[in-house]
PDB file of N, CA and C in Angstrom:
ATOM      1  N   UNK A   1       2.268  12.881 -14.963  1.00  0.00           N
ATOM      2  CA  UNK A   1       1.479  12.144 -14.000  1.00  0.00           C
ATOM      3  C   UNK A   1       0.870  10.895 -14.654  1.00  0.00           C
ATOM      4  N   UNK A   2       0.436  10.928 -15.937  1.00  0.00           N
ATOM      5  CA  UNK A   2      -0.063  10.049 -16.442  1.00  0.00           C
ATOM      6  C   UNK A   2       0.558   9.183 -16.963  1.00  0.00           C
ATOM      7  N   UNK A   3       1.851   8.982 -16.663  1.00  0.00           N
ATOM      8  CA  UNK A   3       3.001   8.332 -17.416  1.00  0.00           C
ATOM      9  C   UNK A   3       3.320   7.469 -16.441  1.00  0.00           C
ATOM     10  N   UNK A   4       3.806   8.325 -14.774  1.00  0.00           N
ATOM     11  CA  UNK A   4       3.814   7.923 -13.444  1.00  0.00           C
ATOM     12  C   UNK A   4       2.640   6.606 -13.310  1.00  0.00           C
ATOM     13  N   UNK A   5       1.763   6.941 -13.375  1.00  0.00           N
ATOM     14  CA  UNK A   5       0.481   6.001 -12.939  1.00  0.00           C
ATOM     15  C   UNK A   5       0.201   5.115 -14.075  1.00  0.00           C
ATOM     16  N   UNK A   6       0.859   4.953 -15.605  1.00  0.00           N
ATOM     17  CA  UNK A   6       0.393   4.010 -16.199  1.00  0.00           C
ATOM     18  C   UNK A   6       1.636   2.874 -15.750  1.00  0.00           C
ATOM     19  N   UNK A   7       2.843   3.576 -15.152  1.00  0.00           N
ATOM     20  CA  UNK A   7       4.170   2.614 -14.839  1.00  0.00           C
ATOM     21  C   UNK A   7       3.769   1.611 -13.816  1.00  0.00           C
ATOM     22  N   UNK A   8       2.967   2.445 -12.752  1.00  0.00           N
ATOM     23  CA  UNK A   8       2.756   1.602 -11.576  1.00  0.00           C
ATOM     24  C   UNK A   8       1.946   0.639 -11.591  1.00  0.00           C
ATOM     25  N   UNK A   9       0.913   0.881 -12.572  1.00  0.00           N
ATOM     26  CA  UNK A   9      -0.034  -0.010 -13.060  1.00  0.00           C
ATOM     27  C   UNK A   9       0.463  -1.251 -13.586  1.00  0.00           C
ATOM     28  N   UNK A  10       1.311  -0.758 -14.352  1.00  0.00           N
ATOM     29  CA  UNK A  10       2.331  -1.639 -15.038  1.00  0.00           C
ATOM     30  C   UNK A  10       3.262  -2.974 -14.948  1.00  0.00           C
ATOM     31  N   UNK A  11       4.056  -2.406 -13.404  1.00  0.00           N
ATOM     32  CA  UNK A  11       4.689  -3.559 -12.816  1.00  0.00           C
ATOM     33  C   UNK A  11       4.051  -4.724 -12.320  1.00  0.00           C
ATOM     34  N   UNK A  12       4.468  -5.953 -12.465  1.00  0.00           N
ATOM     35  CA  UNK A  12       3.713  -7.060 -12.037  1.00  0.00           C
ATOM     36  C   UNK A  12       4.414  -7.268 -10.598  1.00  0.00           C
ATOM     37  N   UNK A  13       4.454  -6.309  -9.853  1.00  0.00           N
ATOM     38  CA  UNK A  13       4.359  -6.267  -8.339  1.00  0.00           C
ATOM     39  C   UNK A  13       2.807  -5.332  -7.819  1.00  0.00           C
ATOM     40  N   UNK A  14       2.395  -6.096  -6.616  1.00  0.00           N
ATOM     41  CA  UNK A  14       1.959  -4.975  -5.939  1.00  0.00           C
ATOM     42  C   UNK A  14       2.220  -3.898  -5.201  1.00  0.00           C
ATOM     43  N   UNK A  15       1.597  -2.452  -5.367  1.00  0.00           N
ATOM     44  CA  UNK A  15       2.455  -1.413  -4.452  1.00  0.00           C
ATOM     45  C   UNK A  15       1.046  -0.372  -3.877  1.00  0.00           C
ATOM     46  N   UNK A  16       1.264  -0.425  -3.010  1.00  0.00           N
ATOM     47  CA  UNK A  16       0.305   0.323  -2.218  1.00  0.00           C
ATOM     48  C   UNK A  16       1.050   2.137  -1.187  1.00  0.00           C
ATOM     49  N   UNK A  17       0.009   2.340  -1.016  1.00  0.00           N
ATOM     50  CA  UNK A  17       0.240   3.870  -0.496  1.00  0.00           C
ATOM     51  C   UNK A  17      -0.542   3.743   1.118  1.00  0.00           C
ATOM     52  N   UNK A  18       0.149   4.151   2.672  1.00  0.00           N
ATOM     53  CA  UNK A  18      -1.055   3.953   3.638  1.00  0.00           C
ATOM     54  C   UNK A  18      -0.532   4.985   3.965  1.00  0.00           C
ATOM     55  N   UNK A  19      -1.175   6.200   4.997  1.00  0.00           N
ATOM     56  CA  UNK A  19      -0.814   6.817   5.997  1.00  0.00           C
ATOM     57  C   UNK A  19      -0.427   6.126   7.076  1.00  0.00           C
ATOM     58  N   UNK A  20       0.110   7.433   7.662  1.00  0.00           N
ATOM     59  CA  UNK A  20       1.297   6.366   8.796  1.00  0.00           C
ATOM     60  C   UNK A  20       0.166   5.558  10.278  1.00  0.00           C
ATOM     61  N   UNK A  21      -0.951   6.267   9.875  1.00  0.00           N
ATOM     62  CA  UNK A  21      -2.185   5.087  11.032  1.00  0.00           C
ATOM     63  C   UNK A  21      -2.468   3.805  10.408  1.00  0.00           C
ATOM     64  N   UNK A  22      -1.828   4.003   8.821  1.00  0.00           N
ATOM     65  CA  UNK A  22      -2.345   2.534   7.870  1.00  0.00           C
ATOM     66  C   UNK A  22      -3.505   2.641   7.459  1.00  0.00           C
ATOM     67  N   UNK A  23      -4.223   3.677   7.117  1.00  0.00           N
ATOM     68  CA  UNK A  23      -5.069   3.743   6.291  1.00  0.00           C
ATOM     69  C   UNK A  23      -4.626   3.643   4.590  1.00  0.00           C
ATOM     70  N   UNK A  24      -5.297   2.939   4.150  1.00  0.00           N
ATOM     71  CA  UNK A  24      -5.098   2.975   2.416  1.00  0.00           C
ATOM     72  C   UNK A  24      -5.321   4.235   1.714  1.00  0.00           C
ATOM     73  N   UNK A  25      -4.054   4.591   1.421  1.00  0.00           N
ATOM     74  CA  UNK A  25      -4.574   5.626   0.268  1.00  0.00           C
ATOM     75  C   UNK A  25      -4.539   5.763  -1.353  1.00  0.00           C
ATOM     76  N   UNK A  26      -3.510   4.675  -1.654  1.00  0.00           N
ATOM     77  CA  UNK A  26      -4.054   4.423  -2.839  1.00  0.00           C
ATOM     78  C   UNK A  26      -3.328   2.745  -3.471  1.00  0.00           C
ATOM     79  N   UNK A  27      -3.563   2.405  -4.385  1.00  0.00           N
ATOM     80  CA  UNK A  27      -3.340   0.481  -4.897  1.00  0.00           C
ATOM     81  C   UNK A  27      -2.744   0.531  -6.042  1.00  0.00           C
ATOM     82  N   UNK A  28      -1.895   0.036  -6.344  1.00  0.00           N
ATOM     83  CA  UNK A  28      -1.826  -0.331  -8.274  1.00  0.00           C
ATOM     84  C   UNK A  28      -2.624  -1.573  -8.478  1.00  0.00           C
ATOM     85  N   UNK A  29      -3.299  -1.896  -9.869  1.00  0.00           N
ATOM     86  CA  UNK A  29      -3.847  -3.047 -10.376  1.00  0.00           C
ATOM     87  C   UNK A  29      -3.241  -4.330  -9.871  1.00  0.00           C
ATOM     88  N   UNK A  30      -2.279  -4.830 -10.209  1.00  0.00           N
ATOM     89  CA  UNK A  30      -1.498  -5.741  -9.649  1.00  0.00           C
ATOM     90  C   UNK A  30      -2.240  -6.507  -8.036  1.00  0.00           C
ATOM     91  N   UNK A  31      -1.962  -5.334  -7.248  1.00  0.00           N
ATOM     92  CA  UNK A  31      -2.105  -5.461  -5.650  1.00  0.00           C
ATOM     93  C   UNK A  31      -3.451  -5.881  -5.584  1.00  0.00           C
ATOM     94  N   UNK A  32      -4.262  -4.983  -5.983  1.00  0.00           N
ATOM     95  CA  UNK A  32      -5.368  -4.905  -5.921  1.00  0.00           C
ATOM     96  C   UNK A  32      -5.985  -6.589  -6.666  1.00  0.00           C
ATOM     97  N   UNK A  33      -5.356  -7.068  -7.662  1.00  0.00           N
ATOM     98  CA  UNK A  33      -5.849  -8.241  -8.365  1.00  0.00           C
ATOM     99  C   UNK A  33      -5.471  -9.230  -7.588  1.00  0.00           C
ATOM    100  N   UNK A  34      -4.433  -9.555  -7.263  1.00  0.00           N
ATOM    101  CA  UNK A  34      -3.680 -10.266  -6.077  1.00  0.00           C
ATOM    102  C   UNK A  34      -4.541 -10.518  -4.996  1.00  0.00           C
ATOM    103  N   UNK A  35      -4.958  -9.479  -4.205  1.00  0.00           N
ATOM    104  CA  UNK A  35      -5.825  -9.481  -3.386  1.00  0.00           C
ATOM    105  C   UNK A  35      -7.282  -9.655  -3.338  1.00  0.00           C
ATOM    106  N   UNK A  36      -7.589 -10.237  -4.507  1.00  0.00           N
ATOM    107  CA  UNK A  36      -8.967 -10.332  -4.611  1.00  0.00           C
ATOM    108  C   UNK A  36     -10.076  -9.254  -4.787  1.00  0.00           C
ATOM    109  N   UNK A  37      -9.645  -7.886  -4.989  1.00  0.00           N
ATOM    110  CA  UNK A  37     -10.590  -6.437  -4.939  1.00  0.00           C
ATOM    111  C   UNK A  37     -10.973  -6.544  -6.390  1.00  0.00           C
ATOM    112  N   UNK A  38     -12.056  -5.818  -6.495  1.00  0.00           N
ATOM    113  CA  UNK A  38     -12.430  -5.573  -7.832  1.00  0.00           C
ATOM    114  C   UNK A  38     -11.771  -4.190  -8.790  1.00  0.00           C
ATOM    115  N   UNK A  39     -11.278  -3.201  -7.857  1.00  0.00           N
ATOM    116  CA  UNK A  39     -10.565  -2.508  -8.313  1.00  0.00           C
ATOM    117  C   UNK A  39     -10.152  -1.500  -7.034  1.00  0.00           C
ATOM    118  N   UNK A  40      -8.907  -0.519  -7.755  1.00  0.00           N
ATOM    119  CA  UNK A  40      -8.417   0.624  -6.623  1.00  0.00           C
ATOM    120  C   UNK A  40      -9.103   1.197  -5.921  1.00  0.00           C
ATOM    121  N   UNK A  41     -10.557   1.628  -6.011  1.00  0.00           N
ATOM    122  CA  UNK A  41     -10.837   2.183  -4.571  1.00  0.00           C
ATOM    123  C   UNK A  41     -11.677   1.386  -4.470  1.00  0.00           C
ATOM    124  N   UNK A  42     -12.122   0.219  -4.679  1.00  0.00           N
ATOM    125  CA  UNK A  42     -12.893  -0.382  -3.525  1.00  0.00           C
ATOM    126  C   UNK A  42     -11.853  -1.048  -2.349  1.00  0.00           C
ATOM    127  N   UNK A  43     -10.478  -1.158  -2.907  1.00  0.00           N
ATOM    128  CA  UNK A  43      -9.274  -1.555  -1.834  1.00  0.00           C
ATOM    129  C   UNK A  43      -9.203  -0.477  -0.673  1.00  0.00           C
ATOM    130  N   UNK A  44      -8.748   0.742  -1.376  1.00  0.00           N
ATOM    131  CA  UNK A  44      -8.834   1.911  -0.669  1.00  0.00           C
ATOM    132  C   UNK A  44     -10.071   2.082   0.166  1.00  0.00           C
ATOM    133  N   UNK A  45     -11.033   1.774  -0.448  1.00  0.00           N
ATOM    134  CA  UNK A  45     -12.297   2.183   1.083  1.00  0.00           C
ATOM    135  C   UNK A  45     -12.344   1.203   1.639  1.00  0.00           C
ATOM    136  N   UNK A  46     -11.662  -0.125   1.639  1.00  0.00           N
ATOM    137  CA  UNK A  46     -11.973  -1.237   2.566  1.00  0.00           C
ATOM    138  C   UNK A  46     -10.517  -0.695   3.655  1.00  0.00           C
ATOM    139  N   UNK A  47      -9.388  -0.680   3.126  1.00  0.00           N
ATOM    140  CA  UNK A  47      -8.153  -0.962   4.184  1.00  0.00           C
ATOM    141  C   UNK A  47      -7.948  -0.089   5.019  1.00  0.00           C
ATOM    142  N   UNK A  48      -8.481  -0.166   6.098  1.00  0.00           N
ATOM    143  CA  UNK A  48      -8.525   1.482   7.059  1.00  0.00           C
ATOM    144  C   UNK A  48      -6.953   0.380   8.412  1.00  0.00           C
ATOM    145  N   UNK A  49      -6.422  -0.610   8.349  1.00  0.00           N
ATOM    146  CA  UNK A  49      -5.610  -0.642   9.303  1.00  0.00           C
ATOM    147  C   UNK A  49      -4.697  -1.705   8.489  1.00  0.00           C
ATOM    148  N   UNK A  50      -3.590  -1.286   8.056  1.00  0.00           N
ATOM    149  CA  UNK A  50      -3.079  -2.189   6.466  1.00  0.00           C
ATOM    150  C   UNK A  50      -1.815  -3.108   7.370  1.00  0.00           C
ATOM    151  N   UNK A  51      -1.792  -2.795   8.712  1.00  0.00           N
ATOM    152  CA  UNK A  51      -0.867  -4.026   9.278  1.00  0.00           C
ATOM    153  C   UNK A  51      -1.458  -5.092   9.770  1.00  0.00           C
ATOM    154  N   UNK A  52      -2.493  -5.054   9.846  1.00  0.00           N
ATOM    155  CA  UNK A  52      -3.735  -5.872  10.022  1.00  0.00           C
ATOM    156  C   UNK A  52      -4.258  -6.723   9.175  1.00  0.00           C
ATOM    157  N   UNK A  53      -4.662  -5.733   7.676  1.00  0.00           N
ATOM    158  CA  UNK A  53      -5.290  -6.106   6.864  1.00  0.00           C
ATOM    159  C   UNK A  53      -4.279  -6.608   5.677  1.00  0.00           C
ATOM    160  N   UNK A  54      -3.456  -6.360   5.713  1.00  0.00           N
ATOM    161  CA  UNK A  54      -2.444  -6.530   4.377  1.00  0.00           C
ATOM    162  C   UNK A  54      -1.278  -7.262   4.518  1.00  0.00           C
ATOM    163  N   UNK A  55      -0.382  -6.412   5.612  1.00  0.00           N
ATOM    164  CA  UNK A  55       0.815  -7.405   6.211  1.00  0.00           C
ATOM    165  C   UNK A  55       0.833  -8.721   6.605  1.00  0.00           C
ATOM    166  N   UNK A  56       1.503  -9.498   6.047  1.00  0.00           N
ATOM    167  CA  UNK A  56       1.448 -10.815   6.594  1.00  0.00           C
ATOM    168  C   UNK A  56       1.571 -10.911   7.983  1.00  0.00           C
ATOM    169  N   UNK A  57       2.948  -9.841   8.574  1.00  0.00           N
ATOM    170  CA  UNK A  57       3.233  -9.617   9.928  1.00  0.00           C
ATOM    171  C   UNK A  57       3.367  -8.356  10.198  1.00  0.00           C
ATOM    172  N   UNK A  58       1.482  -8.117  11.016  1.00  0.00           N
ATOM    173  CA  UNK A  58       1.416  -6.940  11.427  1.00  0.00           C
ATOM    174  C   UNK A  58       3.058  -6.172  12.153  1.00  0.00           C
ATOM    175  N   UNK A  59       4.010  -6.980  12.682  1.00  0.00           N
ATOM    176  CA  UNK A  59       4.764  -5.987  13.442  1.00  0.00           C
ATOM    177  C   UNK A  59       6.212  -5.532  12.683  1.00  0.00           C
ATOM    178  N   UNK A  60       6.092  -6.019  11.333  1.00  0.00           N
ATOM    179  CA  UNK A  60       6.816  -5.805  10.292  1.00  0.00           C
ATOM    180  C   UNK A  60       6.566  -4.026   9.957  1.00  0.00           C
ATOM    181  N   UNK A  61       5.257  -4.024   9.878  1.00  0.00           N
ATOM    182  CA  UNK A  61       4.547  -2.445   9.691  1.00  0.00           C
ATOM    183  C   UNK A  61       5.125  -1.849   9.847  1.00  0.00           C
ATOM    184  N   UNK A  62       4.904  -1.816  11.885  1.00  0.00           N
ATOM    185  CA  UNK A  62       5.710  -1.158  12.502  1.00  0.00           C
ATOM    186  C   UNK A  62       6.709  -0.875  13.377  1.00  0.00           C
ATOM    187  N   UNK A  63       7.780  -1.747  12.642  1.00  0.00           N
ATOM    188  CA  UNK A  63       9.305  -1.629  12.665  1.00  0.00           C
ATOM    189  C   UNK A  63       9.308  -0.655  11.160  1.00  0.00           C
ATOM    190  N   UNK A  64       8.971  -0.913  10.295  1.00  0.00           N
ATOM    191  CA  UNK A  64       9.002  -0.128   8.861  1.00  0.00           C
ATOM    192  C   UNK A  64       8.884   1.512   8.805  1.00  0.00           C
ATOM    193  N   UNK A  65       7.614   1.510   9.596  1.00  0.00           N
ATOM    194  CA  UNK A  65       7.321   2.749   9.961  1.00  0.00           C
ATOM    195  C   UNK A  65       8.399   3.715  10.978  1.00  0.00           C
ATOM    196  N   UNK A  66       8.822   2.822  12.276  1.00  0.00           N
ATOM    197  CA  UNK A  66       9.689   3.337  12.631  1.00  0.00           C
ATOM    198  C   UNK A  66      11.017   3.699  12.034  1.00  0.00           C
ATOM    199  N   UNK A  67      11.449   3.060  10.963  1.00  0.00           N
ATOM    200  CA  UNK A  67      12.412   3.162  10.330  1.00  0.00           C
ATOM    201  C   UNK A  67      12.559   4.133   9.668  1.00  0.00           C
ATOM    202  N   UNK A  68      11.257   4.574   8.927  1.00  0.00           N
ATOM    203  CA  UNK A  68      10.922   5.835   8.302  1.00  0.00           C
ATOM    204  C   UNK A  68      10.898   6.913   9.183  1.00  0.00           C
ATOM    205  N   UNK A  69      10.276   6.615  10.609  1.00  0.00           N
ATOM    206  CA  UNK A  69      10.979   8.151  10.899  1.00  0.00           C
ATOM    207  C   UNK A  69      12.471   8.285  11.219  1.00  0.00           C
ATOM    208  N   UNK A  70      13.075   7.690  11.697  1.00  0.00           N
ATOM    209  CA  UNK A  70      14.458   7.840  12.313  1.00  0.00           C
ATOM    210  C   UNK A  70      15.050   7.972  11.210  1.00  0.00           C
ATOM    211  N   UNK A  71      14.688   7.733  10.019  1.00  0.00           N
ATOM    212  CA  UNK A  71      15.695   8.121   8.647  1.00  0.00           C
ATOM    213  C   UNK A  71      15.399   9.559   8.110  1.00  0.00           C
ATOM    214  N   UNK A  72      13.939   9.915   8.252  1.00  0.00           N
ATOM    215  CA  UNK A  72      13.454  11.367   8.157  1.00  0.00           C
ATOM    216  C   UNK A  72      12.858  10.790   6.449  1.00  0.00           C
ATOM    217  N   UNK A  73      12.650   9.871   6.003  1.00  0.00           N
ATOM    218  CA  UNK A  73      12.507   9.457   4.900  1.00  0.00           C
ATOM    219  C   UNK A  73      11.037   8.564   4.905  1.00  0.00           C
ATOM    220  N   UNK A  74      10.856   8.616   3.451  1.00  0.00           N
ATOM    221  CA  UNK A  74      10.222   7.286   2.507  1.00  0.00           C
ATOM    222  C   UNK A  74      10.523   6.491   2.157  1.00  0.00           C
ATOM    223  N   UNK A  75      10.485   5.301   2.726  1.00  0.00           N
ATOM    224  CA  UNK A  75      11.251   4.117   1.831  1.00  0.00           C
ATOM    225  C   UNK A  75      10.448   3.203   1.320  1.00  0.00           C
TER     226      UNK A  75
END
């Protein structure tokens, strides 16, 4: 796990985690720096609607989302 989470930290991309309502559940450094947060959960307790708050184009979300279910997957 700790290997997992120093990788993600790692990449100079941002990558984020939402539930499928788009709540934030979790940030790598990157994202989080990018975006101006001071760190991972102050991102996480701010982003409660991430097609809103994050997506450039909220309806990108959710086409994405739909995609994920009809595949039965994570992508």
């Amino acid at each position: 796990e700790e290997n997992y989470k120093r990788l993600i930290d790692e990449v100079p991309v941002g990558i984020f985690q939402t539930s499928l309502s788009g709540k934030s559940l979790a940030a790598n450094l990157p994202l989080v720096q990018m975006l101006g947060y001071d760190s991972p959960e102050e991102f996480v307790g701010s982003i409660n609607d991430s097609a809103h708050q994050v997506w450039f184009n909220p309806d990108e979300r959710a086409e994405y989302v739909k995609l994920n279910e009809e595949q039965e997957a994570v992508l």
